[in-house]
C-alpha atoms as a PDB file:
ATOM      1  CA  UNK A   1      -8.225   4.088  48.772  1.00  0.00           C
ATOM      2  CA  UNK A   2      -5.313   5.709  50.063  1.00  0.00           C
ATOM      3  CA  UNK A   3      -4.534   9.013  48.904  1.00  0.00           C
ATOM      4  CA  UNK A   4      -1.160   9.121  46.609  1.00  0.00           C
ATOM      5  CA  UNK A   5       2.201  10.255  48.983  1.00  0.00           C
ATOM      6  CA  UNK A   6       3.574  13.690  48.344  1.00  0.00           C
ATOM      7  CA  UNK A   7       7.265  14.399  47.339  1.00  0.00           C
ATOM      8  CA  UNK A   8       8.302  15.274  50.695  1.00  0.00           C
ATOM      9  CA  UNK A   9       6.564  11.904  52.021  1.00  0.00           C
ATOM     10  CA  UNK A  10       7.949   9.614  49.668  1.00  0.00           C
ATOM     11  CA  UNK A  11      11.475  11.132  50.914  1.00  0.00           C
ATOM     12  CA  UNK A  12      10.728  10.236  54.902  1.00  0.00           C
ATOM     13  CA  UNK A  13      10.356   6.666  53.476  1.00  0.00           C
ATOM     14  CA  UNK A  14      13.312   3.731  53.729  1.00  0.00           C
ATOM     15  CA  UNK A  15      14.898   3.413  50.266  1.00  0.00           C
ATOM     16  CA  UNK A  16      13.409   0.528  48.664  1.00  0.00           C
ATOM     17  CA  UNK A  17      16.764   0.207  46.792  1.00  0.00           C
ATOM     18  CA  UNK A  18      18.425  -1.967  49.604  1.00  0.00           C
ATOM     19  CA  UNK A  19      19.735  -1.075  52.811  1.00  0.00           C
ATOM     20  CA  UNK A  20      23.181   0.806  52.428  1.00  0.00           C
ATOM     21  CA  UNK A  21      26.132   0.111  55.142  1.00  0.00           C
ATOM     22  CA  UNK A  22      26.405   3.067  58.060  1.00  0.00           C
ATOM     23  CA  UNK A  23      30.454   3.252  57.295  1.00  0.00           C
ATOM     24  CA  UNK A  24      29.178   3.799  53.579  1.00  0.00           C
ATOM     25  CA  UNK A  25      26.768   6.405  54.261  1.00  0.00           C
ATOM     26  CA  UNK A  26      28.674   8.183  56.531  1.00  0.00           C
ATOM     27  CA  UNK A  27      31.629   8.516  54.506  1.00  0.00           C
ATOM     28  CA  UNK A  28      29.524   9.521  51.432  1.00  0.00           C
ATOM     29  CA  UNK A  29      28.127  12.182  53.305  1.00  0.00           C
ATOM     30  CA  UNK A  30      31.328  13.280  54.215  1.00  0.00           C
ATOM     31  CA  UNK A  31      32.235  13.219  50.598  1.00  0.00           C
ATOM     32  CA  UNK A  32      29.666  15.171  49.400  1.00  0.00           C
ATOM     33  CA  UNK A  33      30.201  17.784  51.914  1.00  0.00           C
ATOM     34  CA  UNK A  34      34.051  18.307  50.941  1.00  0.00           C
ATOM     35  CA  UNK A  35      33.720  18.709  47.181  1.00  0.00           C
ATOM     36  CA  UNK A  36      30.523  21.223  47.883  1.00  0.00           C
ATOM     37  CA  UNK A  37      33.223  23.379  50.344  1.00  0.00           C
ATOM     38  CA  UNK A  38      36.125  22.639  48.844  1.00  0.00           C
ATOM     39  CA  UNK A  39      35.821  21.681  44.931  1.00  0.00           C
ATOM     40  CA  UNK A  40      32.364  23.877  43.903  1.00  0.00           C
ATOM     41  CA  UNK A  41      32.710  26.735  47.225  1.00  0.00           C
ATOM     42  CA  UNK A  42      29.605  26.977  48.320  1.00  0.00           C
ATOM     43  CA  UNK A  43      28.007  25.727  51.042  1.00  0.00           C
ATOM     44  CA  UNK A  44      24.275  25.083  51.992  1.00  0.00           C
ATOM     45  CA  UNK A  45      22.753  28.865  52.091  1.00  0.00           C
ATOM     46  CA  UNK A  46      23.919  29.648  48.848  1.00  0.00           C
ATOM     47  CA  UNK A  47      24.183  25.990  46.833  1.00  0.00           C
ATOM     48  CA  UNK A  48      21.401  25.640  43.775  1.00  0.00           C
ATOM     49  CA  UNK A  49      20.663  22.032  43.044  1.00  0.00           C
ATOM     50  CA  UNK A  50      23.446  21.721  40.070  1.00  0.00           C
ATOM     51  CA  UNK A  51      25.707  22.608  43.211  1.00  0.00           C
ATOM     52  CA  UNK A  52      24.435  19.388  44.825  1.00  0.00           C
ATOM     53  CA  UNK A  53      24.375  17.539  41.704  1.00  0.00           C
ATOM     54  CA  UNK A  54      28.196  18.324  40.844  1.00  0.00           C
ATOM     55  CA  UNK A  55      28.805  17.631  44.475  1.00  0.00           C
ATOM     56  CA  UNK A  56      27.123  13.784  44.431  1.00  0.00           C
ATOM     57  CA  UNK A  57      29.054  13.810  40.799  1.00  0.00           C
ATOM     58  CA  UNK A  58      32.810  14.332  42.313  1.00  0.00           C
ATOM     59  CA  UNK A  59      31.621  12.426  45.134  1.00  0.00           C
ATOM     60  CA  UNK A  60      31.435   9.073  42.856  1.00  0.00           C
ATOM     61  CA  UNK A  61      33.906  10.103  40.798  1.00  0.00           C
ATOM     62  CA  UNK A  62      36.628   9.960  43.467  1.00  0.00           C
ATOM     63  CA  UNK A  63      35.602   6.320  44.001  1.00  0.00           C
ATOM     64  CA  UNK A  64      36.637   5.887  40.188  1.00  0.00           C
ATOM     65  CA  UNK A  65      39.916   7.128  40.569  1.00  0.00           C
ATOM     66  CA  UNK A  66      41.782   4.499  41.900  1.00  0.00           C
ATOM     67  CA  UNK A  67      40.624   1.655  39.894  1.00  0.00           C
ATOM     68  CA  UNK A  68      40.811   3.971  36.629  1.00  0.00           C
ATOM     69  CA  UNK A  69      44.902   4.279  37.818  1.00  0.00           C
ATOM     70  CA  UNK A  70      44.908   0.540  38.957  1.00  0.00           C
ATOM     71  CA  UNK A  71      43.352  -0.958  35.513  1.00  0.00           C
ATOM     72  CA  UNK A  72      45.424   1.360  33.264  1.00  0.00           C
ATOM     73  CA  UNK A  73      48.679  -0.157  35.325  1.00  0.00           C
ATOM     74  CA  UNK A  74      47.260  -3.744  35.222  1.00  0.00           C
ATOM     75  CA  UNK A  75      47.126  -3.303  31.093  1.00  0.00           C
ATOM     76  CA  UNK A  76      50.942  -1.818  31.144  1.00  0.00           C
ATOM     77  CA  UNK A  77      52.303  -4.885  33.495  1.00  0.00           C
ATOM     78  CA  UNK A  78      50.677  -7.455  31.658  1.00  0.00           C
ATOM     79  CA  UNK A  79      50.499  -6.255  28.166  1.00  0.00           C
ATOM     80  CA  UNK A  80      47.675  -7.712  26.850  1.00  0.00           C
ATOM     81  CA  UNK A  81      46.500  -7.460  23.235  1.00  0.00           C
ATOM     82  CA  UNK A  82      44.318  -4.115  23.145  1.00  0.00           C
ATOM     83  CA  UNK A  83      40.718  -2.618  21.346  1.00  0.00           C
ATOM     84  CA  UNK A  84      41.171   0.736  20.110  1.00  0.00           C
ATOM     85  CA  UNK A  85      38.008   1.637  19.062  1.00  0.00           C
ATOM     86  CA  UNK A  86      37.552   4.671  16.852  1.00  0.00           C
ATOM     87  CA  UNK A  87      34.088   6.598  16.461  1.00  0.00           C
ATOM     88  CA  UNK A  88      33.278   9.491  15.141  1.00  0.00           C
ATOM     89  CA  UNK A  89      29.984   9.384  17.228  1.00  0.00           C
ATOM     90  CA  UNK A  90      29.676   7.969  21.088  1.00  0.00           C
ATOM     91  CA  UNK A  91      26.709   8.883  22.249  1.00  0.00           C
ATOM     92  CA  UNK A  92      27.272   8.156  26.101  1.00  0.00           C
ATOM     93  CA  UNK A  93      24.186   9.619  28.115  1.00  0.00           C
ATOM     94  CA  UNK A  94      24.195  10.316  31.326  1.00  0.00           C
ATOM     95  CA  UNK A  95      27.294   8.973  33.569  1.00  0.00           C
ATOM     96  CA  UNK A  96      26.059   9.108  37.086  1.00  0.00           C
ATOM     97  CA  UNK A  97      23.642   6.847  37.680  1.00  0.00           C
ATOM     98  CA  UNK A  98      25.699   4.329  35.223  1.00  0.00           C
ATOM     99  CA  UNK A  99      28.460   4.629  37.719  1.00  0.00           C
ATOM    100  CA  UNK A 100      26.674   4.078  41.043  1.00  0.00           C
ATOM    101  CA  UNK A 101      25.162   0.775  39.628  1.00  0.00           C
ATOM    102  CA  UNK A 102      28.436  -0.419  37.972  1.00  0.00           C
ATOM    103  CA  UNK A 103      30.826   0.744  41.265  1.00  0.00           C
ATOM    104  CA  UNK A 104      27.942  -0.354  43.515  1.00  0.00           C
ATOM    105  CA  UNK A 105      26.831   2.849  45.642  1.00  0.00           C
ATOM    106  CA  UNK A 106      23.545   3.304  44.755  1.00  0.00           C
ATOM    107  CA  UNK A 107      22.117   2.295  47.835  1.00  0.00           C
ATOM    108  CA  UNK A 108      24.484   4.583  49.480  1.00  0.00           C
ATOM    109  CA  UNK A 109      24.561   7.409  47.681  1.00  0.00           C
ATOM    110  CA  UNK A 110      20.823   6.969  48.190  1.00  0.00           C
ATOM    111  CA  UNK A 111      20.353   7.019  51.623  1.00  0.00           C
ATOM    112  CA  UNK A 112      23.202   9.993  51.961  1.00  0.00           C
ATOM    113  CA  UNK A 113      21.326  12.259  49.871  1.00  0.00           C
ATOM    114  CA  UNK A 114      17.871  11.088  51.720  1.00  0.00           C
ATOM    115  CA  UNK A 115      19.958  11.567  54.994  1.00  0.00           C
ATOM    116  CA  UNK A 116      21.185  15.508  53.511  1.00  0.00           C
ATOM    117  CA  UNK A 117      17.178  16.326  52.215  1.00  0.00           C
ATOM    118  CA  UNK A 118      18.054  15.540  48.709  1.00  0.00           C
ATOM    119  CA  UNK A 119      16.419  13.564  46.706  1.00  0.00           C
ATOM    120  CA  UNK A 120      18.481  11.623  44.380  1.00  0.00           C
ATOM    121  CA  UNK A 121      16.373  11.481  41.002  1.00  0.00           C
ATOM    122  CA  UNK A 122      16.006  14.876  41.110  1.00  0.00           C
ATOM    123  CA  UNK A 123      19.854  15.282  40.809  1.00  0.00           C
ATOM    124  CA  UNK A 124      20.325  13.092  38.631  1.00  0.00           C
ATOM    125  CA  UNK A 125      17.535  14.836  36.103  1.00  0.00           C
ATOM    126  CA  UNK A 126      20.317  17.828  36.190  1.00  0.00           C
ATOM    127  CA  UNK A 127      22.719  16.264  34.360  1.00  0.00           C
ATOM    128  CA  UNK A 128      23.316  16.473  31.046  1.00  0.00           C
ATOM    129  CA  UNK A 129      23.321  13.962  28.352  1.00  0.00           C
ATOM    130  CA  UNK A 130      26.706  13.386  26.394  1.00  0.00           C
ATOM    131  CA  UNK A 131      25.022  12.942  23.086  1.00  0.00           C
ATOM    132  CA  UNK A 132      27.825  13.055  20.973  1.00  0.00           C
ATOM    133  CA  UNK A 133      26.681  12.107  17.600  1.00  0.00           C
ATOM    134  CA  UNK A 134      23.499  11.541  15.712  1.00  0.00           C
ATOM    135  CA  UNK A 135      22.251   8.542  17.888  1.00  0.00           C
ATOM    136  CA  UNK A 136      22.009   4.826  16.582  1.00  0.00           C
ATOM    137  CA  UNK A 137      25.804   4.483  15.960  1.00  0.00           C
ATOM    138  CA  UNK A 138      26.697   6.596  18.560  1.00  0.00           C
ATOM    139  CA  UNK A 139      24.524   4.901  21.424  1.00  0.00           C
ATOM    140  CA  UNK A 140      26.424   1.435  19.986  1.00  0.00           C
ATOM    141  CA  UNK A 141      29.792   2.492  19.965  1.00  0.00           C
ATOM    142  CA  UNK A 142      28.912   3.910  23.657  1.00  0.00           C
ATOM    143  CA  UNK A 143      27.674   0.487  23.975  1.00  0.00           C
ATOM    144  CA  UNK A 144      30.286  -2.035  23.115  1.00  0.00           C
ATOM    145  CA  UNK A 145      32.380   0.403  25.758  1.00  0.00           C
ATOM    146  CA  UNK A 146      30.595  -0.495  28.618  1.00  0.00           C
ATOM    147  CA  UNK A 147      30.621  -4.093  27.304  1.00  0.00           C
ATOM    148  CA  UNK A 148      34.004  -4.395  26.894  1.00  0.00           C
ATOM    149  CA  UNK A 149      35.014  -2.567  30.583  1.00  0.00           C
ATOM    150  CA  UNK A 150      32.288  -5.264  32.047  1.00  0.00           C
ATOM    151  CA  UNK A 151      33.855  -8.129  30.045  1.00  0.00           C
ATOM    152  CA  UNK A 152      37.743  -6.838  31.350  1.00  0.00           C
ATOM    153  CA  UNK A 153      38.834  -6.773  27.240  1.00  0.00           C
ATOM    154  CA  UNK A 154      41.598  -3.889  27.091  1.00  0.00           C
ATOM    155  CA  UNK A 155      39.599  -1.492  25.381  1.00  0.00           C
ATOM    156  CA  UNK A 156      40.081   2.619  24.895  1.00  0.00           C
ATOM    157  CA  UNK A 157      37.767   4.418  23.009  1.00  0.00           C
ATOM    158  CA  UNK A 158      38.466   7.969  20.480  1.00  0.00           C
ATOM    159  CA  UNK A 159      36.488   9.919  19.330  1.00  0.00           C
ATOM    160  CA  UNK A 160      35.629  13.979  19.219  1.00  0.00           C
ATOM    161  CA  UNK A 161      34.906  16.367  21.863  1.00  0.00           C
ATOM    162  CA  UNK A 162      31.506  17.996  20.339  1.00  0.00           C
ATOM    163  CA  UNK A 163      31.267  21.747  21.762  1.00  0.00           C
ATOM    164  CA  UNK A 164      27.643  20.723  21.161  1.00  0.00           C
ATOM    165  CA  UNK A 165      25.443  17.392  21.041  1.00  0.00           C
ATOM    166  CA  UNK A 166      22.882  15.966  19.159  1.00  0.00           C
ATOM    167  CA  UNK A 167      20.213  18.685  19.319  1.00  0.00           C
ATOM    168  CA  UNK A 168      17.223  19.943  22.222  1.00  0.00           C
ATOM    169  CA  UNK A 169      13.826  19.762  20.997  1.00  0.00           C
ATOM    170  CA  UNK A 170      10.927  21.752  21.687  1.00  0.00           C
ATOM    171  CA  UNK A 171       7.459  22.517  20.192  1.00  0.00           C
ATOM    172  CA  UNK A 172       6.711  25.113  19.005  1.00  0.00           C
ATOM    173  CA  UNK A 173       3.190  26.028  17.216  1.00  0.00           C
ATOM    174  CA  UNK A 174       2.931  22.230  16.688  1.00  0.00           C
ATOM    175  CA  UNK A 175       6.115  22.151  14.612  1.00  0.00           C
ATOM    176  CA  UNK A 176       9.438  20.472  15.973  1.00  0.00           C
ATOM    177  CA  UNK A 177      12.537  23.031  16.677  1.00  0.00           C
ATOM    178  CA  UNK A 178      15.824  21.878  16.859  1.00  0.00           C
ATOM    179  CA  UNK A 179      18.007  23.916  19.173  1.00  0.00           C
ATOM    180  CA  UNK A 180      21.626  24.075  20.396  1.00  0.00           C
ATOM    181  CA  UNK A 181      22.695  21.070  22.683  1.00  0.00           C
ATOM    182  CA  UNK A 182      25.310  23.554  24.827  1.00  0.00           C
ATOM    183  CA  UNK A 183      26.148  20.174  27.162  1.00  0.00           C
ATOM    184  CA  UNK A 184      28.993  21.628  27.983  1.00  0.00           C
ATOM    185  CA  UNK A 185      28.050  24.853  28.983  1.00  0.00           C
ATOM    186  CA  UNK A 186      27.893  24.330  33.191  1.00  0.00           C
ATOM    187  CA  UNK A 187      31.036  21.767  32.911  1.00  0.00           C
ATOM    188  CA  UNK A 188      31.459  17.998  32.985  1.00  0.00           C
ATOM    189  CA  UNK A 189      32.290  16.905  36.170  1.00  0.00           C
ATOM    190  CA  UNK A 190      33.811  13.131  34.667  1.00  0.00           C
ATOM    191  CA  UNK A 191      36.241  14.347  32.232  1.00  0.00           C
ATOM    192  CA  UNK A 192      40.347  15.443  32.675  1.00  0.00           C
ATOM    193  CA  UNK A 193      41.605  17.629  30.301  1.00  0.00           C
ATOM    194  CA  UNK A 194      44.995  16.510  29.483  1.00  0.00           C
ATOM    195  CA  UNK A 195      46.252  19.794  28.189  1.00  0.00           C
ATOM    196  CA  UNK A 196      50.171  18.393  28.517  1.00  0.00           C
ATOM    197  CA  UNK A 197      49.144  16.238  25.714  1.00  0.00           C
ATOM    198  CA  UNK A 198      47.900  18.903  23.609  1.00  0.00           C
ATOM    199  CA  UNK A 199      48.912  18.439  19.454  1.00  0.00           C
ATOM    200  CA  UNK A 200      49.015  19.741  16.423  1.00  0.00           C
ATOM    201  CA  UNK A 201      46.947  18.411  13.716  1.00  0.00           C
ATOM    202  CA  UNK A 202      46.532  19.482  10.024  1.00  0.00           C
ATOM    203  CA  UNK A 203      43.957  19.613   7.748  1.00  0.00           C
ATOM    204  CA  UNK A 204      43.502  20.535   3.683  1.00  0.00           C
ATOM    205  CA  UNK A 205      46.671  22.576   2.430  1.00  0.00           C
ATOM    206  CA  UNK A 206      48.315  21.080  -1.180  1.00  0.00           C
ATOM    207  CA  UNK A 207      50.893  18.332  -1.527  1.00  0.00           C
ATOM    208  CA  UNK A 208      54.425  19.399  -3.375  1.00  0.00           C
ATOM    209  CA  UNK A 209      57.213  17.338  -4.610  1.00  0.00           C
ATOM    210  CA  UNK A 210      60.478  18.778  -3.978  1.00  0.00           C
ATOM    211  CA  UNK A 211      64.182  17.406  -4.663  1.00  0.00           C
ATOM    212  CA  UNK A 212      64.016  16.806  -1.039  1.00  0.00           C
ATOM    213  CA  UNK A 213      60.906  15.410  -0.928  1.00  0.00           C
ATOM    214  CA  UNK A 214      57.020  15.577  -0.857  1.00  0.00           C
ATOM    215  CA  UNK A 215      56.154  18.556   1.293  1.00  0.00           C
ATOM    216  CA  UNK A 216      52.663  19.186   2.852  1.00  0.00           C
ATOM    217  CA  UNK A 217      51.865  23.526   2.427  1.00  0.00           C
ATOM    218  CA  UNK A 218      49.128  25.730   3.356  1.00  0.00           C
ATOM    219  CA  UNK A 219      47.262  23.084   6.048  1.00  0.00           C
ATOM    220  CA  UNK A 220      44.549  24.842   8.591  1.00  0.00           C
ATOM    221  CA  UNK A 221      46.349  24.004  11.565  1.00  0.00           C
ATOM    222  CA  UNK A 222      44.209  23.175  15.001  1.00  0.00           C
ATOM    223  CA  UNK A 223      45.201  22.210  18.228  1.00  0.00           C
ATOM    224  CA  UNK A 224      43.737  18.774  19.559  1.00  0.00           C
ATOM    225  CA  UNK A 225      43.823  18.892  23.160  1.00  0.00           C
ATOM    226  CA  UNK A 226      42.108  15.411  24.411  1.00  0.00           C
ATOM    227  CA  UNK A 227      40.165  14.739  27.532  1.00  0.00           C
ATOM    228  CA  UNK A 228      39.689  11.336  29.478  1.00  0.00           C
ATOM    229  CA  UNK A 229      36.650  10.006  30.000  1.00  0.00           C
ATOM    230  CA  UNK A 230      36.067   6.949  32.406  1.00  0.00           C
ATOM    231  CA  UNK A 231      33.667   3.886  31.333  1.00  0.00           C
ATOM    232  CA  UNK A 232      33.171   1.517  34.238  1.00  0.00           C
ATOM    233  CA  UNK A 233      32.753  -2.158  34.351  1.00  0.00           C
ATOM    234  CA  UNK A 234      29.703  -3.675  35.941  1.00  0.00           C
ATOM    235  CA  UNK A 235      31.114  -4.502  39.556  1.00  0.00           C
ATOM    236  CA  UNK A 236      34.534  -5.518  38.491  1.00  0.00           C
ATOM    237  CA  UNK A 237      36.729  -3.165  39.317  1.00  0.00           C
ATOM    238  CA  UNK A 238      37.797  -2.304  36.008  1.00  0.00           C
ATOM    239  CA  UNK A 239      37.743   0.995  34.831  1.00  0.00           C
ATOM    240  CA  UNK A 240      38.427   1.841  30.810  1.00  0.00           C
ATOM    241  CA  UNK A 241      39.357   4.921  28.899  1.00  0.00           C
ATOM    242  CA  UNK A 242      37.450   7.081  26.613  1.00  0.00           C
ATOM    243  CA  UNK A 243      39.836   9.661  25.076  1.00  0.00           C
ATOM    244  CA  UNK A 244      37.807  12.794  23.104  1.00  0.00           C
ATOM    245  CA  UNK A 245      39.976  15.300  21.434  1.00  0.00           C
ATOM    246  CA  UNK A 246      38.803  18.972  21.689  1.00  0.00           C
ATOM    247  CA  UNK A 247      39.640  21.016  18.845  1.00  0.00           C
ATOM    248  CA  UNK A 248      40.806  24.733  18.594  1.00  0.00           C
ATOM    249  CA  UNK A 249      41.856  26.729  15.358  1.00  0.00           C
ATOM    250  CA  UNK A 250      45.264  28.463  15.778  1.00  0.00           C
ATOM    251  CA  UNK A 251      44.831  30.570  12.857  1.00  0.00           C
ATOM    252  CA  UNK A 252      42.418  32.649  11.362  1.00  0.00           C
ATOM    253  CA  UNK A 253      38.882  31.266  13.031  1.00  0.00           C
ATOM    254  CA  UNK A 254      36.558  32.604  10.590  1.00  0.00           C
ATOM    255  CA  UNK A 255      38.560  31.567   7.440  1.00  0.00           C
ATOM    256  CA  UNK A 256      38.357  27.732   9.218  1.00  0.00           C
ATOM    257  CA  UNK A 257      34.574  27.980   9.422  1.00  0.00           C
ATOM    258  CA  UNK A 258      34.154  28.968   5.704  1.00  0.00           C
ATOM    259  CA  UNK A 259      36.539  26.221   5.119  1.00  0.00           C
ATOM    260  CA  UNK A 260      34.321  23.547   6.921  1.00  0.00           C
ATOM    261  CA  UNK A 261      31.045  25.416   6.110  1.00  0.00           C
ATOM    262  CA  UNK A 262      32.520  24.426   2.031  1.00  0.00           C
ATOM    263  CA  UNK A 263      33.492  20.820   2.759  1.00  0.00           C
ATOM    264  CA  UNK A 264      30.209  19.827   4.163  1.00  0.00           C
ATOM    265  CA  UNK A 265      28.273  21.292   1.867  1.00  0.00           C
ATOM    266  CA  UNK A 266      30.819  19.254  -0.940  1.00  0.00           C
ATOM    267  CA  UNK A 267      29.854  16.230   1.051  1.00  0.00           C
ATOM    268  CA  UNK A 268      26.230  16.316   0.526  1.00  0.00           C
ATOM    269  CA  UNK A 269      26.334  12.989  -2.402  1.00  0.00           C
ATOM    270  CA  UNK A 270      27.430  10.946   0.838  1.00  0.00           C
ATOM    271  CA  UNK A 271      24.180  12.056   2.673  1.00  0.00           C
ATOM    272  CA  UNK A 272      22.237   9.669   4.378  1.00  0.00           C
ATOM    273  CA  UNK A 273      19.313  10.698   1.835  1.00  0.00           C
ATOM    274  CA  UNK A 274      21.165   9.307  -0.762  1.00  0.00           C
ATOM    275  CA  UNK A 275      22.139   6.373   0.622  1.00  0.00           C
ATOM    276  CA  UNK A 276      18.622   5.223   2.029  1.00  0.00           C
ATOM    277  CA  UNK A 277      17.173   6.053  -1.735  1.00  0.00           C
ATOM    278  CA  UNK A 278      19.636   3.822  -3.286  1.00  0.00           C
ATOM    279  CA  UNK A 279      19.209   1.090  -0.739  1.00  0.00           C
ATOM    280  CA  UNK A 280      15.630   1.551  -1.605  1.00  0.00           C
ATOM    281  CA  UNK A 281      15.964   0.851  -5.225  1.00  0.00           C
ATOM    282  CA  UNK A 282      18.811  -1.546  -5.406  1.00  0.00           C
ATOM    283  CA  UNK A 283      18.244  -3.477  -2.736  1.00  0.00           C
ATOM    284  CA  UNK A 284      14.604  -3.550  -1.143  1.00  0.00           C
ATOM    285  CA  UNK A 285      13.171  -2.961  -4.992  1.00  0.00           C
ATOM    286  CA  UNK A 286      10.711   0.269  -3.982  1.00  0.00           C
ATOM    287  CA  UNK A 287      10.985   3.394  -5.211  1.00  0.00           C
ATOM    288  CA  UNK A 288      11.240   6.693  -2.855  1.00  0.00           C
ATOM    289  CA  UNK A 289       7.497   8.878  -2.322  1.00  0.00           C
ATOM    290  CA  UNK A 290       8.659  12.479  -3.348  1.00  0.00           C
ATOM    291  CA  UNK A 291       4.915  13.754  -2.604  1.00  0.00           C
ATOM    292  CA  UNK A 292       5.225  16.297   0.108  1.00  0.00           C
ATOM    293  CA  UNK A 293       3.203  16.036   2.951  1.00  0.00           C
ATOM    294  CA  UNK A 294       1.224  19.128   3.728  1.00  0.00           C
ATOM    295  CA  UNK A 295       1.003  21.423   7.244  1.00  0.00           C
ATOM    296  CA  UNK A 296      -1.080  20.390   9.327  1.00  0.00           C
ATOM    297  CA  UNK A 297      -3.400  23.688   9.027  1.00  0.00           C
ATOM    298  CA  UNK A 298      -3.141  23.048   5.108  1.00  0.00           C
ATOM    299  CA  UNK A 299      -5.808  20.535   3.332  1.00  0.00           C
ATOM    300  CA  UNK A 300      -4.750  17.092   2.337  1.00  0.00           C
ATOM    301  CA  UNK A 301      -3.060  16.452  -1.229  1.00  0.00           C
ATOM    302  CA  UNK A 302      -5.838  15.152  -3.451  1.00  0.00           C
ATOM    303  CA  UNK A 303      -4.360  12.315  -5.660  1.00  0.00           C
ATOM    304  CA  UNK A 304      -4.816  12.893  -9.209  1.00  0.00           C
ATOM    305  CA  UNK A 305      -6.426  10.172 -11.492  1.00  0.00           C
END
């Protein structure tokens, strides 16, 4: 039996994706090169594999430009009836392998990065996931996107720019620990902050009726500044619009976070606890276990007779 092929073999090998066009390659590679000189300023000696990863991102990015501009123009000449979906979760994933399959240059983007040393999983294990939201809704909303780019319905989707996603886990002592998802903390490569669009929005504050009118006082102001995000259509040229709003406090930072800290807390009889329990009893007729299971390095609960 043959022995299993090293890393650096499997690389000398043909793609077994399909055989990508010279012009294609060539112009990839060319790509690439630009955005790691030009957009990231690096070049080879001192590049780290985000580099490379960030330069294969712009590199398919640039091929989403023009049918992003061309789709968004094609839904203003026409004028066709449009989805505005709103989500407070969209739990998108990883973009760039989505992209090459939908726009069609995985093969070459492939065989460029073969062609460069690269190996293309490897990149794309750097990125990191967009999991904005708690999962299950968030992964459908993310979901009927691609769907509707694919299916050429006029769709945008809005939602929230987290500063943070779902969570990172790790084990630790054979007990799961949540940590900070900082996604954002090396850049996303697919957004376009659209700071000219930048708004005020106000939250809270007290409602008082004047001879002039109701009046809205004391609101927490924050500024929503939103970013576009592209969704691309399976091999149809259409590219749709994901719009999440980033938000920044404009007045006293601290005072917002107690503010927020109090609200959440206040919102704890909508918890998803709650609702399962009640489900539980009114509709599936069991009632909720509220025997704690034990540590693992603690002896089982005994059952009293």
């Amino acid at each position: 039996m043959a022995a299993p092929l090293t890393d650096q073999e499997k690389r000398k090998q043909i793609s077994v994706r399909g055989i990508a066009g010279l012009g294609d390659v060539a112009e990839m590679k060319r790509s690439f090169n630009r955005h790691l000189h030009f957009t990231l300023v690096k070049d080879r000696n001192v590049a780290t594999p985000r580099d490379y990863y960030f330069a294969l991102a712009h590199s398919v990015r640039d091929h989403l430009v023009g049918r992003w501009i061309r789709t968004q123009q094609y839904y203003y000449e026409k004028d066709p009836k449009r989805v505005h979906y709103l989500s407070l979760e969209f739990y998108m994933g990883r973009t760039l392998q989505n992209t090459m399959i939908n726009l069609g240059l995985q093969n070459a983007c492939d065989e460029a990065v073969y062609q460069l040393g690269l190996d293309l999983e490897e990149l794309e294990e750097i990125e990191e996931d967009a999991g904005l939201g708690n999962g299950g809704l968030g992964r459908l909303a993310a979901c009927f996107l691609d769907s509707m780019a694919t299916l050429g319905l006029a769709a945008y989707g809005y939602g929230i720019r987290y500063e943070f996603g779902i969570f990172n886990q790790r084990i630790s002592g054979g007990w799961q620990v949540e940590e900070a998802d900082d996604w954002l903390r090396y850049g996303n490569p697919w957004e376009k902050a659209r700071p000219e669009y930048m708004l005020p929005v106000h939250f809270y504050g007290r409602v008082q009726h004047t001879d002039s009118g109701v009046k809205w006082l004391d609101t927490q102001v924050v500024l929503a500044m939103p970013y576009d995000t592209p969704v691309p259509g399976y091999k149809n040229n259409t590219n749709h619009d994901l719009l999440l709003c980033f938000l920044f406090p404009v007045q006293d930072a601290a005072a917002w976070t107690r503010v927020v800290i109090r609200n959440i807390a206040a919102a704890g009889k909508f918890s998803s606890d709650r609702t399962v329990s009640q489900y539980a009893r009114e509709i599936w007729g069991v009632e909720p276990s509220h025997v704690k299971i034990p540590p693992p390095n603690e002896p089982p609960i005994t059952p009293q007779s």
